[in-house]
PDB file of N, CA and C in Angstrom:
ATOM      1  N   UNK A   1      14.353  -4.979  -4.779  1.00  0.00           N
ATOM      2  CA  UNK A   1      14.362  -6.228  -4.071  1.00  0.00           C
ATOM      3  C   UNK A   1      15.159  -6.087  -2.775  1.00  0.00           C
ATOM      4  N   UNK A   2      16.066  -5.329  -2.678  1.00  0.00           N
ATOM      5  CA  UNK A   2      17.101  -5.035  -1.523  1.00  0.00           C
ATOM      6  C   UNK A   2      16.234  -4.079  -0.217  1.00  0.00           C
ATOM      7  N   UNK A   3      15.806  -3.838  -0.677  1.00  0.00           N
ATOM      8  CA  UNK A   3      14.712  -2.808  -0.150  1.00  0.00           C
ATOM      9  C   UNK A   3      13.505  -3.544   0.804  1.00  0.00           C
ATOM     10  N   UNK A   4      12.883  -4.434  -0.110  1.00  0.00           N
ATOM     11  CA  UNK A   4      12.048  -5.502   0.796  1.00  0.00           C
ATOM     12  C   UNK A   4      12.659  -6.439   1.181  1.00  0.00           C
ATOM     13  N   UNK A   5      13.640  -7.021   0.970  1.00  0.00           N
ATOM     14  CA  UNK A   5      14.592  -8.192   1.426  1.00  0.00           C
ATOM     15  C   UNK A   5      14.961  -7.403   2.808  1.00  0.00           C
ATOM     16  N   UNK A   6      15.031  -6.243   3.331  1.00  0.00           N
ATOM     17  CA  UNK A   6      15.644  -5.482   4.439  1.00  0.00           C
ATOM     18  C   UNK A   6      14.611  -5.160   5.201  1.00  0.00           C
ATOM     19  N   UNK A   7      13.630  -4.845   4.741  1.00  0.00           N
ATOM     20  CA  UNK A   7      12.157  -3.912   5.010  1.00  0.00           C
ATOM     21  C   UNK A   7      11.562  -5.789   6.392  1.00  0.00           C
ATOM     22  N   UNK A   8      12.161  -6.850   5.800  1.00  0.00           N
ATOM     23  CA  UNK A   8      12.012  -7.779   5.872  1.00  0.00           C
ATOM     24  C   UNK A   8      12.785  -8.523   7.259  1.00  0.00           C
ATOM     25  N   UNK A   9      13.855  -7.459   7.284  1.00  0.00           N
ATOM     26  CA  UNK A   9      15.147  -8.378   8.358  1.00  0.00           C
ATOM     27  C   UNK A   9      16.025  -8.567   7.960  1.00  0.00           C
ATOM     28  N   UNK A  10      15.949  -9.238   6.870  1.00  0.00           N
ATOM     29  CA  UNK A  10      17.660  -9.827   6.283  1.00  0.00           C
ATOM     30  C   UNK A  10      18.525  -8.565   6.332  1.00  0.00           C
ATOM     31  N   UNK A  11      19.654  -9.312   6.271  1.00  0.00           N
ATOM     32  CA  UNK A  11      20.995  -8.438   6.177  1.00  0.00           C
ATOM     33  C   UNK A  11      21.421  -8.353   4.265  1.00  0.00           C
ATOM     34  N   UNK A  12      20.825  -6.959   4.086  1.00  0.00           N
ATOM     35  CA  UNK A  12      21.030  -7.054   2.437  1.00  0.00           C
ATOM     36  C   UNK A  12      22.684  -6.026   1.883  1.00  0.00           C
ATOM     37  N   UNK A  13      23.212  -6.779   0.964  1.00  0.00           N
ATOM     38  CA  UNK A  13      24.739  -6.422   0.599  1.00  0.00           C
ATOM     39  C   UNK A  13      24.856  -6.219  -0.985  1.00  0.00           C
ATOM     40  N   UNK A  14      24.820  -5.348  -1.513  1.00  0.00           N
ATOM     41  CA  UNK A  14      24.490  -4.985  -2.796  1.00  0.00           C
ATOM     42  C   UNK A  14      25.824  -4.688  -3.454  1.00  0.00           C
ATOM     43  N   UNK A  15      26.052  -5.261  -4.425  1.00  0.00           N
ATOM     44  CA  UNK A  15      27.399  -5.372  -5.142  1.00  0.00           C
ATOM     45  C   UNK A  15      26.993  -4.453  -6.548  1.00  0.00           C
ATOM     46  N   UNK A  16      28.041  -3.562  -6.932  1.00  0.00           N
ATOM     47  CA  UNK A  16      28.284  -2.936  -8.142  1.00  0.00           C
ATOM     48  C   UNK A  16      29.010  -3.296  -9.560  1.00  0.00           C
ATOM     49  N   UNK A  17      28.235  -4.637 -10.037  1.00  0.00           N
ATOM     50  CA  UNK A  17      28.684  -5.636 -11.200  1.00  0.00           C
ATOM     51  C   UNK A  17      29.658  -4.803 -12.085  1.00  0.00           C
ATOM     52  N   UNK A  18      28.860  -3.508 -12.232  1.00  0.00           N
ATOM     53  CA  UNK A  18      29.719  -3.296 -13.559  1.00  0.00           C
ATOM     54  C   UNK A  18      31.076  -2.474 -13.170  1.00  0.00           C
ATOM     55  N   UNK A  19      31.369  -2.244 -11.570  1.00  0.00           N
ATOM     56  CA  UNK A  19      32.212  -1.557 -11.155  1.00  0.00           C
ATOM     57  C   UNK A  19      33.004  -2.748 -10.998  1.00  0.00           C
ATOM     58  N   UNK A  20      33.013  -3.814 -10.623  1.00  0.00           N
ATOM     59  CA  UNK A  20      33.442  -5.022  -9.239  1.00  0.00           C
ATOM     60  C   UNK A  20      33.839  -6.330 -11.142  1.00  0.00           C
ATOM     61  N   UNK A  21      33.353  -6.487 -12.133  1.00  0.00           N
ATOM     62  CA  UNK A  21      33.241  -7.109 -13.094  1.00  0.00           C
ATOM     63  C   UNK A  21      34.039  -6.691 -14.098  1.00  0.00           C
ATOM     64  N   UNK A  22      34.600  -7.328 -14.848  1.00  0.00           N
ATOM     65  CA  UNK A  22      34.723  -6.578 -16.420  1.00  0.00           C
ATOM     66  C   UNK A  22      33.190  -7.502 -17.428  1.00  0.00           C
ATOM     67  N   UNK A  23      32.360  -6.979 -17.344  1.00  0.00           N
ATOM     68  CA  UNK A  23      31.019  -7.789 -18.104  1.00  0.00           C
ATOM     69  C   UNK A  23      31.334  -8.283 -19.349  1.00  0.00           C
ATOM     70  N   UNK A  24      32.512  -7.735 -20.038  1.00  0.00           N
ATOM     71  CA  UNK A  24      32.323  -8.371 -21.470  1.00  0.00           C
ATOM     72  C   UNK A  24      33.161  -9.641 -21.534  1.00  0.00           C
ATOM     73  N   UNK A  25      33.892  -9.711 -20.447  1.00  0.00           N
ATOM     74  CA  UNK A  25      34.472 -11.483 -20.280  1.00  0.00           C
ATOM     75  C   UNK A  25      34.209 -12.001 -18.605  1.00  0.00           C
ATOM     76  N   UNK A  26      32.954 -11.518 -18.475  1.00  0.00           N
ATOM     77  CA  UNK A  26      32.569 -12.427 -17.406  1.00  0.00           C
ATOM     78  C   UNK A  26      32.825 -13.699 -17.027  1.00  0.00           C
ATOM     79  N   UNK A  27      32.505 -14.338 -16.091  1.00  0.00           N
ATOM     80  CA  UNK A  27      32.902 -16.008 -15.918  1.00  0.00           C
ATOM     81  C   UNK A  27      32.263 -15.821 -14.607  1.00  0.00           C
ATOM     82  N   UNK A  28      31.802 -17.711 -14.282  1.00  0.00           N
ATOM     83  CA  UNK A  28      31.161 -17.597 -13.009  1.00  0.00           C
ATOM     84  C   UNK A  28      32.025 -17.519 -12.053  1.00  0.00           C
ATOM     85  N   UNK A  29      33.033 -17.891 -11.920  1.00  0.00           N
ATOM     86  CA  UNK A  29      33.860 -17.652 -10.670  1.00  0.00           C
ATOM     87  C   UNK A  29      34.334 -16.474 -10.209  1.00  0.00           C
ATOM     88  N   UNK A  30      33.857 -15.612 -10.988  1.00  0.00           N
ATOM     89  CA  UNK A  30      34.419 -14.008 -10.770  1.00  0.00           C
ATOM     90  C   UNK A  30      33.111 -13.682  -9.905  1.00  0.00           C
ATOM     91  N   UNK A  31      32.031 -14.183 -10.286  1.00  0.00           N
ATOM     92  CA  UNK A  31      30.268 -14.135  -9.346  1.00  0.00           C
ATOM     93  C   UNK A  31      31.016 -14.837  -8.037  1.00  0.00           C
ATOM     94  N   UNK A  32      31.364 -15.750  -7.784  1.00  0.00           N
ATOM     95  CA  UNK A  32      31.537 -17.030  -6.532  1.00  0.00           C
ATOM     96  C   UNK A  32      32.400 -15.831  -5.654  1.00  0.00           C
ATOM     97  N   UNK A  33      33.582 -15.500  -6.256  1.00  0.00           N
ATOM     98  CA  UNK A  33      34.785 -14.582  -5.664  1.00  0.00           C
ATOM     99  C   UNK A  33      33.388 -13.073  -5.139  1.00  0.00           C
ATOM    100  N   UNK A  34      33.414 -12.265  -5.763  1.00  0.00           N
ATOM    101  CA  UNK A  34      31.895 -10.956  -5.689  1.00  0.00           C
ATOM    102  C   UNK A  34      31.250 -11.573  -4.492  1.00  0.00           C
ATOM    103  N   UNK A  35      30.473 -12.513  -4.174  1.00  0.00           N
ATOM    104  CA  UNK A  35      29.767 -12.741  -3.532  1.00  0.00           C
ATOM    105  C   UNK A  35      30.293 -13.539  -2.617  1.00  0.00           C
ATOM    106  N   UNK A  36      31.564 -13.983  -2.426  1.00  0.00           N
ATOM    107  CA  UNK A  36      32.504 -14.836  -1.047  1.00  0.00           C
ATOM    108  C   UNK A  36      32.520 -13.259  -0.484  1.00  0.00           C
ATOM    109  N   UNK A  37      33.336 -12.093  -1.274  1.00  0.00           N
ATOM    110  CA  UNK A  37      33.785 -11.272  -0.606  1.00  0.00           C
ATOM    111  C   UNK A  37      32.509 -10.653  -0.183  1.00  0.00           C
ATOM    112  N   UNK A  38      31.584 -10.411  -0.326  1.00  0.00           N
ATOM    113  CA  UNK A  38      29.914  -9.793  -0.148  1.00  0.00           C
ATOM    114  C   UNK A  38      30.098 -10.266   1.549  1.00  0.00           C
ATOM    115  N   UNK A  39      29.745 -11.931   1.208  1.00  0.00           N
ATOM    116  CA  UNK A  39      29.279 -12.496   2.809  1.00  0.00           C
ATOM    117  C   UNK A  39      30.577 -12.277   3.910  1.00  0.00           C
ATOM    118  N   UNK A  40      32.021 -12.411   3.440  1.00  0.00           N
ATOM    119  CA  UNK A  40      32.802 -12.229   4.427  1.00  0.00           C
ATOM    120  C   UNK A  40      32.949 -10.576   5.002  1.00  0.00           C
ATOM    121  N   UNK A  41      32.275  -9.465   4.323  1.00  0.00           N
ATOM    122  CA  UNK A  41      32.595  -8.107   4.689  1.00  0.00           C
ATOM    123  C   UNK A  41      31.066  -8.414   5.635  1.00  0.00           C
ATOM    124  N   UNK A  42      29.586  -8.801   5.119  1.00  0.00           N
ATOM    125  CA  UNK A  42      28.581  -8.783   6.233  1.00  0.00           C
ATOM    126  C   UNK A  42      28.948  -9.530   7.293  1.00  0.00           C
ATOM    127  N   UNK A  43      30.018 -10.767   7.711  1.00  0.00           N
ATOM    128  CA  UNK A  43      30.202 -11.652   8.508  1.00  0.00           C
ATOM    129  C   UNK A  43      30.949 -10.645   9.489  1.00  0.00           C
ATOM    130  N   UNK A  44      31.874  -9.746   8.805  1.00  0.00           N
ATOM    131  CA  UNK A  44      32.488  -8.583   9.753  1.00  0.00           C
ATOM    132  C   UNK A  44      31.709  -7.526  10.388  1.00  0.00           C
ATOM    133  N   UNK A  45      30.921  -7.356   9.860  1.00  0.00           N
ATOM    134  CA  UNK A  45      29.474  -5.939  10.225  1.00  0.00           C
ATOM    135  C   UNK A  45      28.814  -6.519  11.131  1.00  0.00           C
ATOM    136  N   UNK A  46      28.985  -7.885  11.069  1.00  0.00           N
ATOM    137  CA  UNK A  46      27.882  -8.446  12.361  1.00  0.00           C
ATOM    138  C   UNK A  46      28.779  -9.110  13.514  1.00  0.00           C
ATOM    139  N   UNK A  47      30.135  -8.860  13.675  1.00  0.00           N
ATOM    140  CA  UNK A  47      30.945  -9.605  13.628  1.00  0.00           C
ATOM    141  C   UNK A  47      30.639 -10.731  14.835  1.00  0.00           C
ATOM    142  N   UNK A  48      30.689 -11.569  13.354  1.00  0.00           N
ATOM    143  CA  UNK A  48      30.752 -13.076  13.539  1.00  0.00           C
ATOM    144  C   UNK A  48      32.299 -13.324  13.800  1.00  0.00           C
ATOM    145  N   UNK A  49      32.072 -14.482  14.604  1.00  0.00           N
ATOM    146  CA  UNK A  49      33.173 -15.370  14.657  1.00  0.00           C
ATOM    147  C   UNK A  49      33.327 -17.146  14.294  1.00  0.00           C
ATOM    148  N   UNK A  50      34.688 -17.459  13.690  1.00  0.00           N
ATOM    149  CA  UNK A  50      34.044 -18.860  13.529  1.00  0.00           C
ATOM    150  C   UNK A  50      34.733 -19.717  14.731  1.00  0.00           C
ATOM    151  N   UNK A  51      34.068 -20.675  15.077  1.00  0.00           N
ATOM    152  CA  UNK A  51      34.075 -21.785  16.012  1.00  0.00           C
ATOM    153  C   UNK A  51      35.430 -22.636  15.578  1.00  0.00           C
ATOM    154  N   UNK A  52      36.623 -22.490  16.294  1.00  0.00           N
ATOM    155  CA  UNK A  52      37.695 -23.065  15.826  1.00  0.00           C
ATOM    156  C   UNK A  52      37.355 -24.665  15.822  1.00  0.00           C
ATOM    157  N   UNK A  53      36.599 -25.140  16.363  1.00  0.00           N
ATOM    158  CA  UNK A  53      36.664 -26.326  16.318  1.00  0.00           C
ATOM    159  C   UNK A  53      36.058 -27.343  15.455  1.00  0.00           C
ATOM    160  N   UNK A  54      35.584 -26.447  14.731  1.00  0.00           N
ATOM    161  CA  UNK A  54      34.735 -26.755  13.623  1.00  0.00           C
ATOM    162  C   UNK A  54      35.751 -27.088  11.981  1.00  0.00           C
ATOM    163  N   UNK A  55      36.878 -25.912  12.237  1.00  0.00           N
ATOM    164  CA  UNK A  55      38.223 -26.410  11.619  1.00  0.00           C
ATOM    165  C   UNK A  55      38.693 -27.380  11.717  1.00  0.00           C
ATOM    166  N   UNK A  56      39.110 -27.770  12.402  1.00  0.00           N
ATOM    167  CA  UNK A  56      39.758 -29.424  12.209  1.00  0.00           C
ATOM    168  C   UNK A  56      41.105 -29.338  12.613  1.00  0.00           C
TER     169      UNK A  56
END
């Protein structure tokens, strides 16, 4: 899927669950955390910046 998701354009970021996880006491917020850190390392590769004013 990473393969055509790219083949495609997108910017694809492939995480290593069973390296990045302990699977036998998973929880979703350990997915939310995996995949915050996913988009903030591609936000650096492309580097983005955010719009301070959008902070508040």
């Amino acid at each position: 899927m990473a393969g055509r998701l790219a083949a495609c354009g997108y910017h694809v970021k492939t995480a290593h669950c069973s390296m990045d996880l302990d699977l036998l006491r998973i929880v979703y917020s350990d997915l939310f955390i995996l995949m915050g850190e996913a988009l903030l390392q591609i936000a650096k590769e492309l580097e983005c910046e955010i719009d301070r004013n959008i902070l508040g």
